[in-house]
Protein backbone atom coordinates (compact mmCIF):
# COMPACT_ATOMS: atom_id res chain seq x y z
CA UNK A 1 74.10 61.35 -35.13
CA UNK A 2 71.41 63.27 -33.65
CA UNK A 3 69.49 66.11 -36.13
CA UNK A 4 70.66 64.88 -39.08
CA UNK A 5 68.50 63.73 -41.97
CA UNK A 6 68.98 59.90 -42.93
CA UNK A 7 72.07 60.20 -45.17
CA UNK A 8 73.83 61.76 -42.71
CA UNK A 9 73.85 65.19 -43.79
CA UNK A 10 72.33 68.00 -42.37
CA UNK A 11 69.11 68.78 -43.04
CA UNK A 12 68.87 72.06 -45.08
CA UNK A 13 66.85 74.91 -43.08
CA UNK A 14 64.17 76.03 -44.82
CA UNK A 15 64.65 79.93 -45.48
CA UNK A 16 61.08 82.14 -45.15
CA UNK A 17 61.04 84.81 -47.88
CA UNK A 18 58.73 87.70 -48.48
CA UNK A 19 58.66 89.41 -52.02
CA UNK A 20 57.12 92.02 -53.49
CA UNK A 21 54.09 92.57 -56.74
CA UNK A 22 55.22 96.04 -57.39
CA UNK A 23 52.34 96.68 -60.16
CA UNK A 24 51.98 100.09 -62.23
CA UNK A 25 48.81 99.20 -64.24
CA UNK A 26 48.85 95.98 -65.81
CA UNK A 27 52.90 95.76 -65.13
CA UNK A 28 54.69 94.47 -62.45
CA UNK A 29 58.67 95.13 -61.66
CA UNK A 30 61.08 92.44 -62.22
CA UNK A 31 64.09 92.13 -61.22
CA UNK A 32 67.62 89.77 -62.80
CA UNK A 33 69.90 88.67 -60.42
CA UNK A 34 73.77 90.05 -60.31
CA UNK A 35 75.69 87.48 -62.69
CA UNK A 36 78.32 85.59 -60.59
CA UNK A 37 75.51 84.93 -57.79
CA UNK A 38 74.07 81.69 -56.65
CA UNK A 39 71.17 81.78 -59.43
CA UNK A 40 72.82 84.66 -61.21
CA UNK A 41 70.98 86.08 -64.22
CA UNK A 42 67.73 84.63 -63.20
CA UNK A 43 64.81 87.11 -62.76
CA UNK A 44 63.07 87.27 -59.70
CA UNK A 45 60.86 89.86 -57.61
CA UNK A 46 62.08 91.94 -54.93
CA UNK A 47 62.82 91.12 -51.40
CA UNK A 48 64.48 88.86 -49.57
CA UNK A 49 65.04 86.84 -46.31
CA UNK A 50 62.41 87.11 -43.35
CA UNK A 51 64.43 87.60 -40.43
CA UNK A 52 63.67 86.38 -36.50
CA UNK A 53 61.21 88.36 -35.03
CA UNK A 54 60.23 90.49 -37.96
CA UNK A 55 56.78 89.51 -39.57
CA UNK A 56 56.87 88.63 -43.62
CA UNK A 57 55.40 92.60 -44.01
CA UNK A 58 58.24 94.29 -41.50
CA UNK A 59 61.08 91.89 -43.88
CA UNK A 60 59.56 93.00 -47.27
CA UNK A 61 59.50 96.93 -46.20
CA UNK A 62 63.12 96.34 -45.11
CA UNK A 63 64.52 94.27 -48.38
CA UNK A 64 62.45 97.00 -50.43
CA UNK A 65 64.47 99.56 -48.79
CA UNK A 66 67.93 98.34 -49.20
CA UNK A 67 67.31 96.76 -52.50
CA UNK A 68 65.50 99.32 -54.66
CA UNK A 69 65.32 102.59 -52.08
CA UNK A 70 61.99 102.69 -51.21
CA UNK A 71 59.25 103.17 -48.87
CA UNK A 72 56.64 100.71 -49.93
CA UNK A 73 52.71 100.47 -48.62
CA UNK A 74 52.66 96.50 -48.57
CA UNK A 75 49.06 95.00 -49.65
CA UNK A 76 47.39 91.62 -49.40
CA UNK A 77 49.31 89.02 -49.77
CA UNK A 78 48.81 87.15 -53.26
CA UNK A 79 50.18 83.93 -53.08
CA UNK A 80 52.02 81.76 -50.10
CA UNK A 81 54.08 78.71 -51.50
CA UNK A 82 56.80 76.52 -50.33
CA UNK A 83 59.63 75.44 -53.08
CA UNK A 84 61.96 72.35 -52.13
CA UNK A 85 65.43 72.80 -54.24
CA UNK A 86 66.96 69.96 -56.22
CA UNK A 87 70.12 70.59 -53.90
CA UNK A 88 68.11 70.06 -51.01
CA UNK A 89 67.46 73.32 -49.92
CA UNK A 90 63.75 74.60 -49.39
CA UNK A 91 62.11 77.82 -49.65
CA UNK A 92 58.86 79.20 -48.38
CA UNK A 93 58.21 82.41 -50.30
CA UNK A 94 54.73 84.71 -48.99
CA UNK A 95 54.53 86.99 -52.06
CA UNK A 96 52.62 90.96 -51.00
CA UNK A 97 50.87 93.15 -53.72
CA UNK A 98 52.61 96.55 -53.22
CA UNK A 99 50.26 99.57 -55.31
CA UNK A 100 52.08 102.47 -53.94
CA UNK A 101 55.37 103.29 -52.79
CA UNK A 102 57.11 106.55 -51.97
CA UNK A 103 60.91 107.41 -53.36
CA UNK A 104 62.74 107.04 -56.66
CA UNK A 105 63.28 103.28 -57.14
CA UNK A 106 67.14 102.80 -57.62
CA UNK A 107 68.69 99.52 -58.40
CA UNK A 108 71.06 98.56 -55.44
CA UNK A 109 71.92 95.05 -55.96
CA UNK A 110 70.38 93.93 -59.12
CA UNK A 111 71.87 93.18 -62.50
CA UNK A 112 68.72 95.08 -63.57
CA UNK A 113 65.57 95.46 -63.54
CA UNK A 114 62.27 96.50 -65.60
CA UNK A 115 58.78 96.67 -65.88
CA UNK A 116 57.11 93.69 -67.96
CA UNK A 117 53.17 93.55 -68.78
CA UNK A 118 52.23 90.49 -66.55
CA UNK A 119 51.17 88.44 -69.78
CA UNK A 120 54.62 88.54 -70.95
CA UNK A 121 55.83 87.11 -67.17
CA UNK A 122 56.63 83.71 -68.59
CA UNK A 123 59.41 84.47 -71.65
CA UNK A 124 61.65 85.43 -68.70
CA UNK A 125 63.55 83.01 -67.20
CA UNK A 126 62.92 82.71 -63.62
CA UNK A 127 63.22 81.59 -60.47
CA UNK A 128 62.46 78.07 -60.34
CA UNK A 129 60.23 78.64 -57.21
CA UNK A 130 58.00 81.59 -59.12
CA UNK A 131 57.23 79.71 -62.17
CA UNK A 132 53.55 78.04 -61.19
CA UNK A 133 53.18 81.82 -59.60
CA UNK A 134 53.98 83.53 -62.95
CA UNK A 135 52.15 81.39 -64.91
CA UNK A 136 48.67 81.77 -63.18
CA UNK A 137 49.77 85.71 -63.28
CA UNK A 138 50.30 85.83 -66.54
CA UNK A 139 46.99 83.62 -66.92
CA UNK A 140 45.39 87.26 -65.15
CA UNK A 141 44.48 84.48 -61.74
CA UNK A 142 45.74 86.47 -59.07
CA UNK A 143 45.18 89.68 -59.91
């Protein structure tokens, strides 16, 4: 039983993740997951899933374009954290301050979205992984 963990199941990859700080101001776009998905109703920030051989940067302009429909100038990144799952599963999410973008921003695959003031970050509910990020953003840490 080679590459398995030691109760026999398979050891869950960890996925690499890139998301976006869009910020307007002292607001940042959120966005709620489509209900009926794995986490559904949950609000996160855009992005998504680094691929192999693009870097976190090349993955967030990419997710930013089929998600939301646009052409963002990705910053510094802000944060860099790695979330392990209850279920097993484990996360490692670089999160990119994004200050300008060009296009109208069109919600592809969300639920929906919105701007929130970043002290109002924590009365959403979510993503487990972005809660110790939206608290010290809220807290006016990071930026």
């Amino acid at each position: 039983m080679e590459g398995t963990g030691h109760n026999g199941r398979e050891p869950r990859p960890l996925r690499y993740v890139a998301a976006a700080l869009i910020l307007r101001g002292n607001e940042v776009l959120i966005c709620q997951r489509k209900a009926g998905s794995p986490m559904g109703l949950k609000w996160e920030f855009p992005g998504g899933k680094i691929e192999a051989g693009e870097s976190a940067e090349q993955a967030l302009r990419r997710e930013l374009d089929e998600e939301l429909g646009i052409h963002a100038s990705i910053g510094i990144r802000i944060a860099h954290l790695r979330h392990n799952y209850r279920n097993g599963g484990a996360v490692d999410l670089q999160f990119f301050a994004v200050h300008s973008f060009e296009g109208e921003l069109v919600n592809r695959v969300f639920e929906g979205m919105r701007w929130s003031p970043l002290k109002d970050l924590p009365g959403y509910d979510f993503l487990a992984a972005d809660r110790e990020l939206i608290r010290d953003l809220a807290a006016g840490k990071l930026l």
